[in-house]
C-alpha atoms as a PDB file:
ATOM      1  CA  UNK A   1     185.829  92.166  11.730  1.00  0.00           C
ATOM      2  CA  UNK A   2     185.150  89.597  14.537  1.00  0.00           C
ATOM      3  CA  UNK A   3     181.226  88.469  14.637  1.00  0.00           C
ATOM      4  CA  UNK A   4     179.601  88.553  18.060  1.00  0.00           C
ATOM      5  CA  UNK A   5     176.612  86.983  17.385  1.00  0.00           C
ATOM      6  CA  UNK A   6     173.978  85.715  14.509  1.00  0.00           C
ATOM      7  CA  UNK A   7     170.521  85.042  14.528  1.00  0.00           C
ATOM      8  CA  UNK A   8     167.582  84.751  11.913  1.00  0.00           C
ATOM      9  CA  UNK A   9     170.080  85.881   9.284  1.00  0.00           C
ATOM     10  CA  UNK A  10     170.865  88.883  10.430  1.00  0.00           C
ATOM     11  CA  UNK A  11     175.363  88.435  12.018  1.00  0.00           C
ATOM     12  CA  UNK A  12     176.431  91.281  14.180  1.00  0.00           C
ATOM     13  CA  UNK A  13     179.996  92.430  13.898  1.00  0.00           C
ATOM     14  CA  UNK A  14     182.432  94.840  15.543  1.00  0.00           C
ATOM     15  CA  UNK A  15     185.407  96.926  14.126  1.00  0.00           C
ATOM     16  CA  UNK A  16     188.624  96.796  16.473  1.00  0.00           C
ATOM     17  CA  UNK A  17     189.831 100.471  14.715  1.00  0.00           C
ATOM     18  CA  UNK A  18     185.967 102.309  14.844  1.00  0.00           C
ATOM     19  CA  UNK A  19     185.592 105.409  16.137  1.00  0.00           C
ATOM     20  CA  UNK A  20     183.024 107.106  18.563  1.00  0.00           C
ATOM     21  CA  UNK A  21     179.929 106.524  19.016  1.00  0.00           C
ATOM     22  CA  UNK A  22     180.496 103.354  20.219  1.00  0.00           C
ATOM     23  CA  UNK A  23     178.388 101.269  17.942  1.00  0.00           C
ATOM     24  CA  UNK A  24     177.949  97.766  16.187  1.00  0.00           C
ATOM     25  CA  UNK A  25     177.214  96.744  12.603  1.00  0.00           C
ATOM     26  CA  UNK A  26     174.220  94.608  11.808  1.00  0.00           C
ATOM     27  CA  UNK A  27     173.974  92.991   8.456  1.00  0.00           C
ATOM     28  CA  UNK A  28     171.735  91.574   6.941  1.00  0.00           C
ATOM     29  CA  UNK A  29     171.502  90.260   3.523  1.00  0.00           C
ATOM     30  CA  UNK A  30     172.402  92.785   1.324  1.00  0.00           C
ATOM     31  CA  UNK A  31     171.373  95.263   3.891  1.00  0.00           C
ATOM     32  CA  UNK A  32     174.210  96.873   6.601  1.00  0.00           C
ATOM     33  CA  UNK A  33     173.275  99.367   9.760  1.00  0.00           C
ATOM     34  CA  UNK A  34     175.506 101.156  11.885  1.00  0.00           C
ATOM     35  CA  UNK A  35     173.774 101.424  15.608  1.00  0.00           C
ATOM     36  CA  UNK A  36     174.586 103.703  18.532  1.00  0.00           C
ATOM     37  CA  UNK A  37     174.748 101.235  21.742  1.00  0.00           C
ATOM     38  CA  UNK A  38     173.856 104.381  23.454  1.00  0.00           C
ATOM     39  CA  UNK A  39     171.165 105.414  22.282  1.00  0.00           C
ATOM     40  CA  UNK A  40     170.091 102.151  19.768  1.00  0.00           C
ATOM     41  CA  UNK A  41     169.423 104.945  16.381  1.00  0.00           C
ATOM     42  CA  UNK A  42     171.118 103.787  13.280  1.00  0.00           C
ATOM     43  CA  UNK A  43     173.608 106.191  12.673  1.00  0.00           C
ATOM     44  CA  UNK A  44     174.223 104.684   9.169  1.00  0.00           C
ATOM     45  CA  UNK A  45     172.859 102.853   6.337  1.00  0.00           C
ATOM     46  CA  UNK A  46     169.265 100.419   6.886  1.00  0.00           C
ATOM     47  CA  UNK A  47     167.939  97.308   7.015  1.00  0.00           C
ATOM     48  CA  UNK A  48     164.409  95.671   6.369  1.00  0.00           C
ATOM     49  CA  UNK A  49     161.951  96.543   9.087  1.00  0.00           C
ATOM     50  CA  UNK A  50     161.503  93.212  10.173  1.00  0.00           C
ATOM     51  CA  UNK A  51     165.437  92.930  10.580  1.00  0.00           C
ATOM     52  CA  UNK A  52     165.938  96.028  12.059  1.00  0.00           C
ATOM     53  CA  UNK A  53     163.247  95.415  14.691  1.00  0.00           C
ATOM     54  CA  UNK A  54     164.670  91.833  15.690  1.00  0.00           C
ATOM     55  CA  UNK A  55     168.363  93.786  16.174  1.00  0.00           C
ATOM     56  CA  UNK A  56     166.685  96.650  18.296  1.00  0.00           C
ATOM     57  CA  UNK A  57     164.681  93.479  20.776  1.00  0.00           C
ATOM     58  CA  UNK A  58     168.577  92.177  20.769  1.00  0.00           C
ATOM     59  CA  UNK A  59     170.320  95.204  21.486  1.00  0.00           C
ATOM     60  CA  UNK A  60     168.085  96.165  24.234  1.00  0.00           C
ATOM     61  CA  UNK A  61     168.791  92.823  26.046  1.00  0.00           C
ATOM     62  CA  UNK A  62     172.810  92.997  25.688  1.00  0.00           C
ATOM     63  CA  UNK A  63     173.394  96.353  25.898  1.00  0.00           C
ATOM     64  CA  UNK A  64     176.039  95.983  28.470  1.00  0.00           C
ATOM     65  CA  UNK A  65     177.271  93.213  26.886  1.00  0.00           C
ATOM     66  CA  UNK A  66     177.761  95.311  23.579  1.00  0.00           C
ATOM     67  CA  UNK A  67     179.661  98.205  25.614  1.00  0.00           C
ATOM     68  CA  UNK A  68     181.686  95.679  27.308  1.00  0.00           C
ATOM     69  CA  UNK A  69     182.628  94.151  23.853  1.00  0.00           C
ATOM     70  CA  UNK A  70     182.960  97.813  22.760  1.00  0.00           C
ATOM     71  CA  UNK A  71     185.817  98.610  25.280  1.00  0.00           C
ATOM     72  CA  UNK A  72     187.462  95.175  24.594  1.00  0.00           C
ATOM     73  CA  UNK A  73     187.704  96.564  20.850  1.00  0.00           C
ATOM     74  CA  UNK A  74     189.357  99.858  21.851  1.00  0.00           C
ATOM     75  CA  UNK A  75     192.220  97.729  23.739  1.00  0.00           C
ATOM     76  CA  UNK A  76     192.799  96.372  20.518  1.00  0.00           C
ATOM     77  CA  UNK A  77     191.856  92.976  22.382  1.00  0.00           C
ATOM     78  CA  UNK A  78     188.938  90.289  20.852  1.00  0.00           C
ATOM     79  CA  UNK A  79     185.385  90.888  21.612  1.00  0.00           C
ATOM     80  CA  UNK A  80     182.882  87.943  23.108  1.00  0.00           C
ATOM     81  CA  UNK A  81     180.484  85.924  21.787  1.00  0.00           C
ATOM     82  CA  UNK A  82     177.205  87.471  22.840  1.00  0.00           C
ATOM     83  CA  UNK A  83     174.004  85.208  22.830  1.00  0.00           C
ATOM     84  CA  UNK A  84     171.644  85.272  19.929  1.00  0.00           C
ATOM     85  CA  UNK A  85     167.748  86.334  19.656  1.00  0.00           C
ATOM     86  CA  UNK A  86     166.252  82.937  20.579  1.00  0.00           C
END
């Protein structure tokens, strides 16, 4: 599972074989979320507020950059780096 980005602990990742929604992993820790690029609701599992706040800010600033990386995945081709939470 190629990793897009990392920041503050928390290393985003995305499946080449995943299914709809089209969504990204975030994991933290112990800790792994599933979240919607759509609509940015965790559609599986948690992670600590604090974490799961810092993805949300993230997500909200690469959202086209996720669905772009998204599509890449479908075409069975390798996703981008995306810039980390600075």
């Amino acid at each position: 599972m190629p990793t897009i980005s990392q920041f503050f602990g928390i290393v985003i990742q995305m499946f080449w074989k995943e299914h709809a929604p089209p969504h990204f992993h975030a994991m933290y820790a112990e800790h792994e979320a599933l979240i919607d690029i759509r609509t940015l609701e965790v559609i599986g599992g948690s992670l600590p507020r604090r974490a799961l706040n810092l993805t949300m800010e993230w997500a909200i600033e690469h959202r086209r950059e996720l669905m772009e990386d998204w599509n890449l995945c479908q075409s069975k081709q390798l996703p981008k780096r995306i810039e980390p939470l600075e």
